[in-house]
Every structure is written in C-alpha cells, then in structure tokens.
N, C-alpha and C. Protein backbone atom coordinates (compact mmCIF):
# COMPACT_ATOMS: atom_id res chain seq x y z
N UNK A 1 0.84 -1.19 0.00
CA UNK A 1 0.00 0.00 0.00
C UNK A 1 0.88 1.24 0.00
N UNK A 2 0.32 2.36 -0.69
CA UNK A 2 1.20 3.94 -0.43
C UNK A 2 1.49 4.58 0.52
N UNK A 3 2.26 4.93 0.69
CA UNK A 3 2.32 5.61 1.94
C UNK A 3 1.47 7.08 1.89
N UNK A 4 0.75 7.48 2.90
CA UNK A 4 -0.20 8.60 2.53
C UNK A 4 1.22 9.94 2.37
N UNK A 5 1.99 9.79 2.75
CA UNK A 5 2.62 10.90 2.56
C UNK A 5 2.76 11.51 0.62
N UNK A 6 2.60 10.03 -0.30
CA UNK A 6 3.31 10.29 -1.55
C UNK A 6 1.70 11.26 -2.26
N UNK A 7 0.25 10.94 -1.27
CA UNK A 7 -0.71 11.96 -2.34
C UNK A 7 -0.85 13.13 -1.10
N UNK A 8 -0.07 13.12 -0.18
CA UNK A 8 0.17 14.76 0.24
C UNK A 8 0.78 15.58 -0.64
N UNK A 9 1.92 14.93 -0.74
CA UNK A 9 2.93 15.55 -1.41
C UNK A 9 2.97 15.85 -2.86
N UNK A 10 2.13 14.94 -3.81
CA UNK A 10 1.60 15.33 -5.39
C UNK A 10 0.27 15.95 -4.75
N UNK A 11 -0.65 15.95 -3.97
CA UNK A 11 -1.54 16.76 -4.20
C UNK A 11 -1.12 18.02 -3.49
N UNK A 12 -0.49 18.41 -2.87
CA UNK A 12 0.52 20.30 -2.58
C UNK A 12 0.80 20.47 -3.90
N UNK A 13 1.96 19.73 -4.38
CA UNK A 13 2.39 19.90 -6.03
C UNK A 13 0.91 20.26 -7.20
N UNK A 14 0.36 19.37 -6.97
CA UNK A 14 -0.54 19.93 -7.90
C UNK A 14 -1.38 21.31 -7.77
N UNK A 15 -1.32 21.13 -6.36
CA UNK A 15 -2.58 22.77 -6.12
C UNK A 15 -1.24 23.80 -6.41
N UNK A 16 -0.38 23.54 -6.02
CA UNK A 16 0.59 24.41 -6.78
C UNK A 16 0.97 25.07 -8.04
N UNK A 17 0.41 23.85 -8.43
CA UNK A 17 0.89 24.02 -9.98
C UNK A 17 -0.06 24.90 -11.13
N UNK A 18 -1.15 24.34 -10.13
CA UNK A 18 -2.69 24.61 -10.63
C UNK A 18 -3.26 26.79 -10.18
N UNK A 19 -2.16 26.55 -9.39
CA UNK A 19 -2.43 28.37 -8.37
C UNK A 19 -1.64 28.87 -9.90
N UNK A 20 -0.45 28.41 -10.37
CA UNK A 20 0.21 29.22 -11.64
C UNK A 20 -0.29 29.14 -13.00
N UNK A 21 -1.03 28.22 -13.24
CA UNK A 21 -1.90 27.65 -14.57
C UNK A 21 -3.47 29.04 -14.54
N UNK A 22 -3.71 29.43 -13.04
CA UNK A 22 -4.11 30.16 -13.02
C UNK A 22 -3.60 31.45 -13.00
N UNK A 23 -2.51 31.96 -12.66
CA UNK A 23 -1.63 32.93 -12.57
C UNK A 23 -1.70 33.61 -14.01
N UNK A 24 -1.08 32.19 -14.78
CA UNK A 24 -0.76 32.43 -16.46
C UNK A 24 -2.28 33.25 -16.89
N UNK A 25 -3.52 32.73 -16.83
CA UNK A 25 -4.62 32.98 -17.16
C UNK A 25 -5.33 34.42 -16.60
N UNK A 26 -5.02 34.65 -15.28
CA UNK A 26 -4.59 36.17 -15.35
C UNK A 26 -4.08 37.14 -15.92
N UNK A 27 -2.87 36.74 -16.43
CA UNK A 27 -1.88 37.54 -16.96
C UNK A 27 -2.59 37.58 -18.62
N UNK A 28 -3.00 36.71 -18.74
CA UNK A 28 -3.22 36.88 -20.55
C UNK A 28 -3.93 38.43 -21.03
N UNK A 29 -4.81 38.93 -19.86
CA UNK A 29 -5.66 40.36 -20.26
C UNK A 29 -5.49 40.93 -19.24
N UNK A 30 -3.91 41.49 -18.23
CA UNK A 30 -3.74 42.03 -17.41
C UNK A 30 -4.47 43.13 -17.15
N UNK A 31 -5.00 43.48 -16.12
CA UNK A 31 -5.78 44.80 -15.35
C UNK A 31 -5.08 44.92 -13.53
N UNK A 32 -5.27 45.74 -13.26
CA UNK A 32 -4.62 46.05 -11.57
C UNK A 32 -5.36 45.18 -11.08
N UNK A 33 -6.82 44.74 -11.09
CA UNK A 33 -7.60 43.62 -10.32
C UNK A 33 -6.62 42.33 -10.40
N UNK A 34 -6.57 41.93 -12.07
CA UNK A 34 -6.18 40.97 -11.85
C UNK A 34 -4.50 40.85 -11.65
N UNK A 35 -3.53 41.84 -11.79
CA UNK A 35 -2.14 41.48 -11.36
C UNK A 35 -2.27 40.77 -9.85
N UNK A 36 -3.03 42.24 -9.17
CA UNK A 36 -3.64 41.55 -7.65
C UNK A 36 -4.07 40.44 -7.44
N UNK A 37 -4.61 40.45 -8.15
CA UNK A 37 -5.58 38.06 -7.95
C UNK A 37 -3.94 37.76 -7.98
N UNK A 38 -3.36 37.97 -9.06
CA UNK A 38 -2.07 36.88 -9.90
C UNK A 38 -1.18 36.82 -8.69
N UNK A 39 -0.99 38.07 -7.47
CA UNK A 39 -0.26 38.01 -6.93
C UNK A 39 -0.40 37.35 -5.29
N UNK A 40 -1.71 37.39 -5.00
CA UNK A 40 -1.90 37.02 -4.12
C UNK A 40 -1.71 35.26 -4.49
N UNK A 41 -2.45 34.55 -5.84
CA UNK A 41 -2.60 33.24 -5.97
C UNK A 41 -1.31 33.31 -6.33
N UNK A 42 -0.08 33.46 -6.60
CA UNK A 42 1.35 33.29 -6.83
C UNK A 42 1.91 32.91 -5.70
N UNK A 43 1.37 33.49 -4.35
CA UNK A 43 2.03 33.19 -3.16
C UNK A 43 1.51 31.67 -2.80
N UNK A 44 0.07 31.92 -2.97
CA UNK A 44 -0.39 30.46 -2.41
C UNK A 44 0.52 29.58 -3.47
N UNK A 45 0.62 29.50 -4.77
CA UNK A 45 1.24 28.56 -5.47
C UNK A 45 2.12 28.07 -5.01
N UNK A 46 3.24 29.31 -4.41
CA UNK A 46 4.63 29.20 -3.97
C UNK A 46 4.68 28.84 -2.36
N UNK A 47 3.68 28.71 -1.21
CA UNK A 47 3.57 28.23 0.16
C UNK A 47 3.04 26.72 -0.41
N UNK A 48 2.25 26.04 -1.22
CA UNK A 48 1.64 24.78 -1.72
C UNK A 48 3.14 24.29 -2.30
N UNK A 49 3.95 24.70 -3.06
CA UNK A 49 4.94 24.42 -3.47
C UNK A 49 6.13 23.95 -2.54
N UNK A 50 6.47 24.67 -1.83
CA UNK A 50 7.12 24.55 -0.78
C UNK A 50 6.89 23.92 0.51
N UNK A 51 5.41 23.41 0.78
CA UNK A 51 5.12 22.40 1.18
C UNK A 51 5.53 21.01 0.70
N UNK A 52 5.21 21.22 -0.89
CA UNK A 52 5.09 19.93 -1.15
C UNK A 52 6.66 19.22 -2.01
N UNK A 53 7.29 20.29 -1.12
CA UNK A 53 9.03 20.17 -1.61
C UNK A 53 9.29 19.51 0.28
N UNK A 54 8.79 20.13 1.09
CA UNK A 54 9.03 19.58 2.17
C UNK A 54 8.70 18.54 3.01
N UNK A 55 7.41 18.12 2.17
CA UNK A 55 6.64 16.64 2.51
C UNK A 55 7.94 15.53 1.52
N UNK A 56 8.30 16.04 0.33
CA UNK A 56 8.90 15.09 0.02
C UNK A 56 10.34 14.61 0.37
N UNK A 57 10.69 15.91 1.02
CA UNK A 57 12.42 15.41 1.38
C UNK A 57 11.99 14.59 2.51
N UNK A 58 10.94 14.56 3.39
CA UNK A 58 10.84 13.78 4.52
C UNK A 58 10.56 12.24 4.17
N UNK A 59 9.73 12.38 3.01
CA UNK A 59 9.29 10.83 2.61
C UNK A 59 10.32 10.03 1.72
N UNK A 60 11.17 11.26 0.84
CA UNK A 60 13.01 10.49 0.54
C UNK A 60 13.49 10.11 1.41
N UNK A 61 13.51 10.65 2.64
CA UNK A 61 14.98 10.31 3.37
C UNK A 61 14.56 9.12 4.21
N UNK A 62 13.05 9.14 4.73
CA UNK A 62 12.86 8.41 5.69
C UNK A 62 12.02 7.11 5.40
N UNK A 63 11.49 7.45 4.18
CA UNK A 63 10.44 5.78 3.67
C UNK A 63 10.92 5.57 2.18
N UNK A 64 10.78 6.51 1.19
CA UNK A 64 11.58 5.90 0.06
C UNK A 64 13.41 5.67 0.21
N UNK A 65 13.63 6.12 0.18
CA UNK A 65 15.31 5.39 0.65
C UNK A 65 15.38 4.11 0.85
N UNK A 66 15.03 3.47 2.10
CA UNK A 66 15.37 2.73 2.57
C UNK A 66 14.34 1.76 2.29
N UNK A 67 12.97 1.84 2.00
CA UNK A 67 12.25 0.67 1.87
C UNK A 67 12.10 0.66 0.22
N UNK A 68 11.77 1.41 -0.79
CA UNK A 68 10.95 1.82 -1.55
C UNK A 68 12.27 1.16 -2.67
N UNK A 69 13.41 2.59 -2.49
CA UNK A 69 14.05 2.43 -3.73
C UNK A 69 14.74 1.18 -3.88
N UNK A 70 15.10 0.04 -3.12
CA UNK A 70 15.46 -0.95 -3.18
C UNK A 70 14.37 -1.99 -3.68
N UNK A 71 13.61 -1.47 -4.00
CA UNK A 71 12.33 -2.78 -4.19
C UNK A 71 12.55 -2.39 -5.83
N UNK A 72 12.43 -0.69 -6.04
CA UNK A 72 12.48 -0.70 -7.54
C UNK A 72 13.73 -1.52 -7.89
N UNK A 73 14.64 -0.77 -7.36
CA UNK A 73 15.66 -0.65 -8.30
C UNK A 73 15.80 -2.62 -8.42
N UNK A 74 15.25 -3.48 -7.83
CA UNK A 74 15.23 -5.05 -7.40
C UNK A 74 14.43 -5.49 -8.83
N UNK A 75 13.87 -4.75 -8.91
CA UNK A 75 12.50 -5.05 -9.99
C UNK A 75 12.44 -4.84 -11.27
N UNK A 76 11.84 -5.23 -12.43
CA UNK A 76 11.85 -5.47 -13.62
C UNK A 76 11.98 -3.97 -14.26
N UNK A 77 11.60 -3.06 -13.28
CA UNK A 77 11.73 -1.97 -13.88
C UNK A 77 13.01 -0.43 -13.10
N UNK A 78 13.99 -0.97 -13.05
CA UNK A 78 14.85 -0.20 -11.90
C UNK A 78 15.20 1.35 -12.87
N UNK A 79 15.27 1.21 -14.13
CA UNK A 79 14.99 2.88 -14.50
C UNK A 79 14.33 3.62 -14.40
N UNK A 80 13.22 3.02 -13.67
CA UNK A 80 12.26 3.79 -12.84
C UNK A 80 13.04 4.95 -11.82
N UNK A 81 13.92 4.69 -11.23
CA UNK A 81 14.73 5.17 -10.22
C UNK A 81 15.84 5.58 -10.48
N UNK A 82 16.29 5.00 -11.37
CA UNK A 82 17.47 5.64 -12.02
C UNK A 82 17.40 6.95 -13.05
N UNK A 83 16.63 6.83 -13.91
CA UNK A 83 16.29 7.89 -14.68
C UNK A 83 15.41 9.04 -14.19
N UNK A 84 14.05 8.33 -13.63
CA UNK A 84 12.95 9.18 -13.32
C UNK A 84 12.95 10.04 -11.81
N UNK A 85 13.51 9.27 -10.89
CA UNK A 85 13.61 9.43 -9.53
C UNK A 85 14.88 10.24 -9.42
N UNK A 86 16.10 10.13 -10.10
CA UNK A 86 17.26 11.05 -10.14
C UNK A 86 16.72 12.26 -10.90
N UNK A 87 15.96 12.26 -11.82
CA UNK A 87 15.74 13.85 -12.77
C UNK A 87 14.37 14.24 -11.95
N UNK A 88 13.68 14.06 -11.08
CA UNK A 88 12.63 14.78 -10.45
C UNK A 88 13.25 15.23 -9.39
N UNK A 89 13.99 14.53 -8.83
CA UNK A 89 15.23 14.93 -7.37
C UNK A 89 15.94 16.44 -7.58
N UNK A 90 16.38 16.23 -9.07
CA UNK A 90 17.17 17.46 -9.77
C UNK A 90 15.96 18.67 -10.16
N UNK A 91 15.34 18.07 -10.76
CA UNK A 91 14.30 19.42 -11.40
C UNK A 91 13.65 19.87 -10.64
N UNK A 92 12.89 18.85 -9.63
CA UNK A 92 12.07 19.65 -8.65
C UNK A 92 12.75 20.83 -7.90
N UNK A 93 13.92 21.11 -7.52
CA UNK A 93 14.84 21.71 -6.98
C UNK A 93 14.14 23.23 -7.35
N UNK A 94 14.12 23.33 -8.82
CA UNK A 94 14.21 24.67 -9.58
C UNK A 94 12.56 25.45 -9.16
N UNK A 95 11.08 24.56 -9.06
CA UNK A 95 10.05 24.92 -9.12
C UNK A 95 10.01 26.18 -7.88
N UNK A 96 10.03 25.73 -6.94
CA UNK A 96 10.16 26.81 -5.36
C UNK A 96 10.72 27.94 -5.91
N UNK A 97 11.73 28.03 -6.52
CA UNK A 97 12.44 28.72 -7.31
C UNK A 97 12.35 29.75 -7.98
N UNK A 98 11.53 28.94 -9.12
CA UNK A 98 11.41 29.93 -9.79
C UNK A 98 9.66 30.78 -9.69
N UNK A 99 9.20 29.59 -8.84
CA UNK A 99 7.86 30.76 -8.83
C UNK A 99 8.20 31.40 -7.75
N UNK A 100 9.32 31.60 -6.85
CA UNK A 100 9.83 32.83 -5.90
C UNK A 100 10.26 33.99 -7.17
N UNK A 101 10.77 33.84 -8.04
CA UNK A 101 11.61 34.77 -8.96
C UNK A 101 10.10 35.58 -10.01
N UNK A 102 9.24 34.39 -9.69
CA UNK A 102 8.29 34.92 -11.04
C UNK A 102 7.15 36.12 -9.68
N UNK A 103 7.23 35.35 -8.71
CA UNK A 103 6.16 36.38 -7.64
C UNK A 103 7.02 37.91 -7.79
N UNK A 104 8.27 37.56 -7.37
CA UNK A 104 8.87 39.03 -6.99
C UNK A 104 8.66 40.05 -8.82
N UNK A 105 8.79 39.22 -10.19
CA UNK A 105 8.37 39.66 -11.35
C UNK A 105 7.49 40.64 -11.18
N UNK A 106 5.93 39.91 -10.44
CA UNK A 106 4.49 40.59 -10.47
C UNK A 106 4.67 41.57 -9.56
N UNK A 107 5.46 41.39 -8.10
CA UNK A 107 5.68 42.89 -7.44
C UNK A 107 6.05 43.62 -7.93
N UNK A 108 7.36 43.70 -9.30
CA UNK A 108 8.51 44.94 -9.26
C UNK A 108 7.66 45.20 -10.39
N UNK A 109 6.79 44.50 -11.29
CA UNK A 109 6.58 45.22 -12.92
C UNK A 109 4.84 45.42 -12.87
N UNK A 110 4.54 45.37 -11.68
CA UNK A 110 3.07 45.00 -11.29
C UNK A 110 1.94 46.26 -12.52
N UNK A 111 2.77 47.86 -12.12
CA UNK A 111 2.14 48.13 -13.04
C UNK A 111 2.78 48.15 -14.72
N UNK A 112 3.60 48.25 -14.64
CA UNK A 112 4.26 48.09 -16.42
C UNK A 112 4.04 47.14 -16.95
N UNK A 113 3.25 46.15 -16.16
CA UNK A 113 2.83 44.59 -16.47
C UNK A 113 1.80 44.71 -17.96
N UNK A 114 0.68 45.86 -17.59
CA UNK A 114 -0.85 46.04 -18.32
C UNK A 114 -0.11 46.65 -19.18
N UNK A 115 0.51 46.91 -19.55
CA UNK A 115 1.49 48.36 -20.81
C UNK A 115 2.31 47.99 -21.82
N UNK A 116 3.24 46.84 -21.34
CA UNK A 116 4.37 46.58 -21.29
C UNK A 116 4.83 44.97 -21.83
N UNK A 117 4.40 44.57 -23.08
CA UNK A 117 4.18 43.34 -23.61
C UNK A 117 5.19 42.42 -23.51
N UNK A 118 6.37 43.16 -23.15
CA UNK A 118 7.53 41.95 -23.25
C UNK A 118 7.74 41.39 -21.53
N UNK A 119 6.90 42.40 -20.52
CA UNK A 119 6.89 41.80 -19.24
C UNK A 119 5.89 40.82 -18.94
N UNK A 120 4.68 41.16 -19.81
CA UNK A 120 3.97 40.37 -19.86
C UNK A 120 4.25 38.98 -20.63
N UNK A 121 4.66 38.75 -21.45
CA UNK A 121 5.27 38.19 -22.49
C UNK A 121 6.36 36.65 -21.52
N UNK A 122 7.41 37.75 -20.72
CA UNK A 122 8.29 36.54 -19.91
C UNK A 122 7.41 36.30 -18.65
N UNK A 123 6.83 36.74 -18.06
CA UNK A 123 6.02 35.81 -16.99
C UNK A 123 4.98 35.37 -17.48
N UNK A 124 4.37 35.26 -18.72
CA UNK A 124 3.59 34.12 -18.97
C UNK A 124 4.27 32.69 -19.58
N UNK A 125 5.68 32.92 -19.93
CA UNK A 125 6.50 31.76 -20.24
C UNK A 125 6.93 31.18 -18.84
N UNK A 126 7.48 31.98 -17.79
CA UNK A 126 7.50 31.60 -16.28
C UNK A 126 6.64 31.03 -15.85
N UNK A 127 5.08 31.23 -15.83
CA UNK A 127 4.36 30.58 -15.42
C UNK A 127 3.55 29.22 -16.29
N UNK A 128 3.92 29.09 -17.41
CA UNK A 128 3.64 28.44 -18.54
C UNK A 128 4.74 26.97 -18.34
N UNK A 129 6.00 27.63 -17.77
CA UNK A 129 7.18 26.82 -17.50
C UNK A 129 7.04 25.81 -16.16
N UNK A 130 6.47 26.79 -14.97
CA UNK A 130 6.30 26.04 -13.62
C UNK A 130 5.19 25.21 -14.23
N UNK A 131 4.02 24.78 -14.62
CA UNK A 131 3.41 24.50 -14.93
C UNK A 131 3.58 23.39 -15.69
N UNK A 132 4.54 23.18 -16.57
CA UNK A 132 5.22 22.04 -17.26
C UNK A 132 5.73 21.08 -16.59
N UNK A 133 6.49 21.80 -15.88
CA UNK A 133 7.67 21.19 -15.28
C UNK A 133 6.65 20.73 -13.87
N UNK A 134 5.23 21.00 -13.02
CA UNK A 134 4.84 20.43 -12.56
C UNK A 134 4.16 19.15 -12.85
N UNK A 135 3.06 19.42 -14.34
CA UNK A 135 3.12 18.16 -14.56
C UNK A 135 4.09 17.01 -15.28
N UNK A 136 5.12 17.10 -15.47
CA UNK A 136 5.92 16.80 -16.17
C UNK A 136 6.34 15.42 -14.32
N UNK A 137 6.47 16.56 -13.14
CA UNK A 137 6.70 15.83 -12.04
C UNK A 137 5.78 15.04 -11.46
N UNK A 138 4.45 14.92 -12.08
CA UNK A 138 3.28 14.30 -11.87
C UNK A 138 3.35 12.83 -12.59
N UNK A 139 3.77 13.47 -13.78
CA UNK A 139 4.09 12.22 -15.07
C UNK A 139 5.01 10.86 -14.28
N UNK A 140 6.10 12.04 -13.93
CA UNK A 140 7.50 11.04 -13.69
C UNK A 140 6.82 10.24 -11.69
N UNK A 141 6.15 10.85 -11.31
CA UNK A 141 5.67 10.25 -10.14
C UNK A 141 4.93 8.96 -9.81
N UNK A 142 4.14 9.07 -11.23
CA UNK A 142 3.31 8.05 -12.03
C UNK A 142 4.04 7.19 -11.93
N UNK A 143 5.19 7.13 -12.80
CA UNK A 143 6.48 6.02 -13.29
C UNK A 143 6.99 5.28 -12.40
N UNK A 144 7.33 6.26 -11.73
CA UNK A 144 8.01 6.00 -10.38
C UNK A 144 7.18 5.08 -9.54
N UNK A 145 5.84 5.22 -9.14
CA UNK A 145 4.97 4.53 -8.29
C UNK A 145 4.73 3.17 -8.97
N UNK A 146 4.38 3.03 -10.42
CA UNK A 146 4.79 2.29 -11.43
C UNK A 146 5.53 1.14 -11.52
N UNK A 147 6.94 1.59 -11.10
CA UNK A 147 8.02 0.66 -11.14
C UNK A 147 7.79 -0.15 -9.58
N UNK A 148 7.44 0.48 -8.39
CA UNK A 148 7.54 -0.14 -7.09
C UNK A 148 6.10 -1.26 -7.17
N UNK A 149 5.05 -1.07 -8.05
CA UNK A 149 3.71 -1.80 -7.96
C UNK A 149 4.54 -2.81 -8.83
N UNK A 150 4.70 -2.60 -9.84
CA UNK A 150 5.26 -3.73 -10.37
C UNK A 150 6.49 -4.93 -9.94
N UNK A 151 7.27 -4.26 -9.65
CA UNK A 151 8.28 -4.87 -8.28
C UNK A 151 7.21 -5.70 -7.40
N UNK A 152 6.85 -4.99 -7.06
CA UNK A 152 5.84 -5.87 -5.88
C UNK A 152 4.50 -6.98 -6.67
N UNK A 153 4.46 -6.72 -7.24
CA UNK A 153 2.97 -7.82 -7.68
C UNK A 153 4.09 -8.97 -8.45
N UNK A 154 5.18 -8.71 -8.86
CA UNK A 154 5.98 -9.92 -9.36
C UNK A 154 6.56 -10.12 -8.73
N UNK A 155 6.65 -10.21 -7.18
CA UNK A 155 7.34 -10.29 -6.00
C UNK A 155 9.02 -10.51 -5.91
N UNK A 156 9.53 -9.06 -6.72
CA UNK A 156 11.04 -8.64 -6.34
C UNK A 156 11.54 -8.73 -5.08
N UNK A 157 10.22 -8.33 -4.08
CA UNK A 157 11.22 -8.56 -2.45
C UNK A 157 11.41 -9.71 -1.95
C-alpha cells in the first residue's frame, strides 16, 4: 500500500501548480484587479509548493530510501529510479524557485505589467514553464509509483 505521505505531497504539487496555470490565465488580459488576484494566488502557489518540496524530502529520506528504492531498483523496472527518480530529485529543486523569482516579477513590474508586452510576455513563459515542469513531475511520479507496484505484484522482495 502507499504511503499517505506520496498523495500529500503530489496533491501540494498539484494545487501548486494549478495556483500558476491560473496565474498564467490572469496575466493573458492584465488589469490592476487581476495582477492583484495573480499576486496574491502566486504566493499560495509558492507556500503549496514549498510544502510539497518539504513533505517530500521527509518521505526520501525516511520511507523511500530505505524501503521503496530498493524494491524498484530489485525489480523489472529499476529505470524507474534511475532515470525518473534522479531527474525529479534534480528538477524539482528549480520549481520553489522559480515561482519565488516569477512572484517578486508581479511585485517589481506590477504596473508596467498592463502596458508593457515583453513583461507580460516573460512571466507568462515563467508561469507556462512552472506548470510544465509540474506536470511533467506528476508524469515522472506516475512512473516512479509504477516501477515499485510492479516490483511488488511480481514479487522482487
């Protein structure tokens, strides 16, 4: 069975991801109302985010490590962990990141935002980007959970 920590931690990620998917959709017909929505839901994106960066270092270090990744990597499918589990380890790194870099964007250009097409222009690729790269970590989570069910129903342990 899953450990409840792994749909804490994709469902933070997703409301996260989902606060910037809305962000982007703000930004497409900027007005002062909505920079304001964009900026207030930018923060929640980025506190959901950073939750769900901190649910997961706890569930690496302390239940996948030691029980989990040895079952994949045992099992018919160990690039599960090697490929997918090393490049979400790495990429996830950047998300906290960069929707910290894209919030402080909407503070400093908040009004040159409605005016100003090329500001508008890179924070809808910023938020277009977190957004990828969240489900992209949804995808690879899939895989990942993937490789340990399969391990286990062909009984690797």
């Amino acid at each position: 069975m899953a450990h409840p920590l792994i749909g804490i931690h994709a469902a933070l990620g997703e409301i996260g991801v989902l606060a910037f998917l809305w962000v982007f959709v703000e930004l497409l017909n900027p007005t002062i109302e909505r920079v304001k929505r964009a900026k207030i839901v930018a923060l929640m994106g980025i506190i959901f985010l950073f939750m769900s960066w901190v649910t997961a270092g706890y569930y690496y270090v302390n239940i996948y490590g030691p029980e989990v990744k040895p079952i994949i990597k045992g099992g018919p499918m160990p690039w599960a962990h090697s490929i997918f589990t090393e490049t979400k380890e790495h990429v996830f790194l950047f998300l906290p990141f960069i929707s910290l870099f894209t919030l402080g964007l909407l503070h400093k250009h908040e009004k040159k935002l409605i005016t100003d097409k090329n500001i508008k222009k890179s924070l809808l690729i910023l938020c277009g980007l977190i957004v990828l790269i969240g489900l992209s970590m949804a995808g690879m989570g899939y895989i990942i959970s993937t490789g340990a069910r399969t391990a286990l129903e062909a009984g690797f342990i």
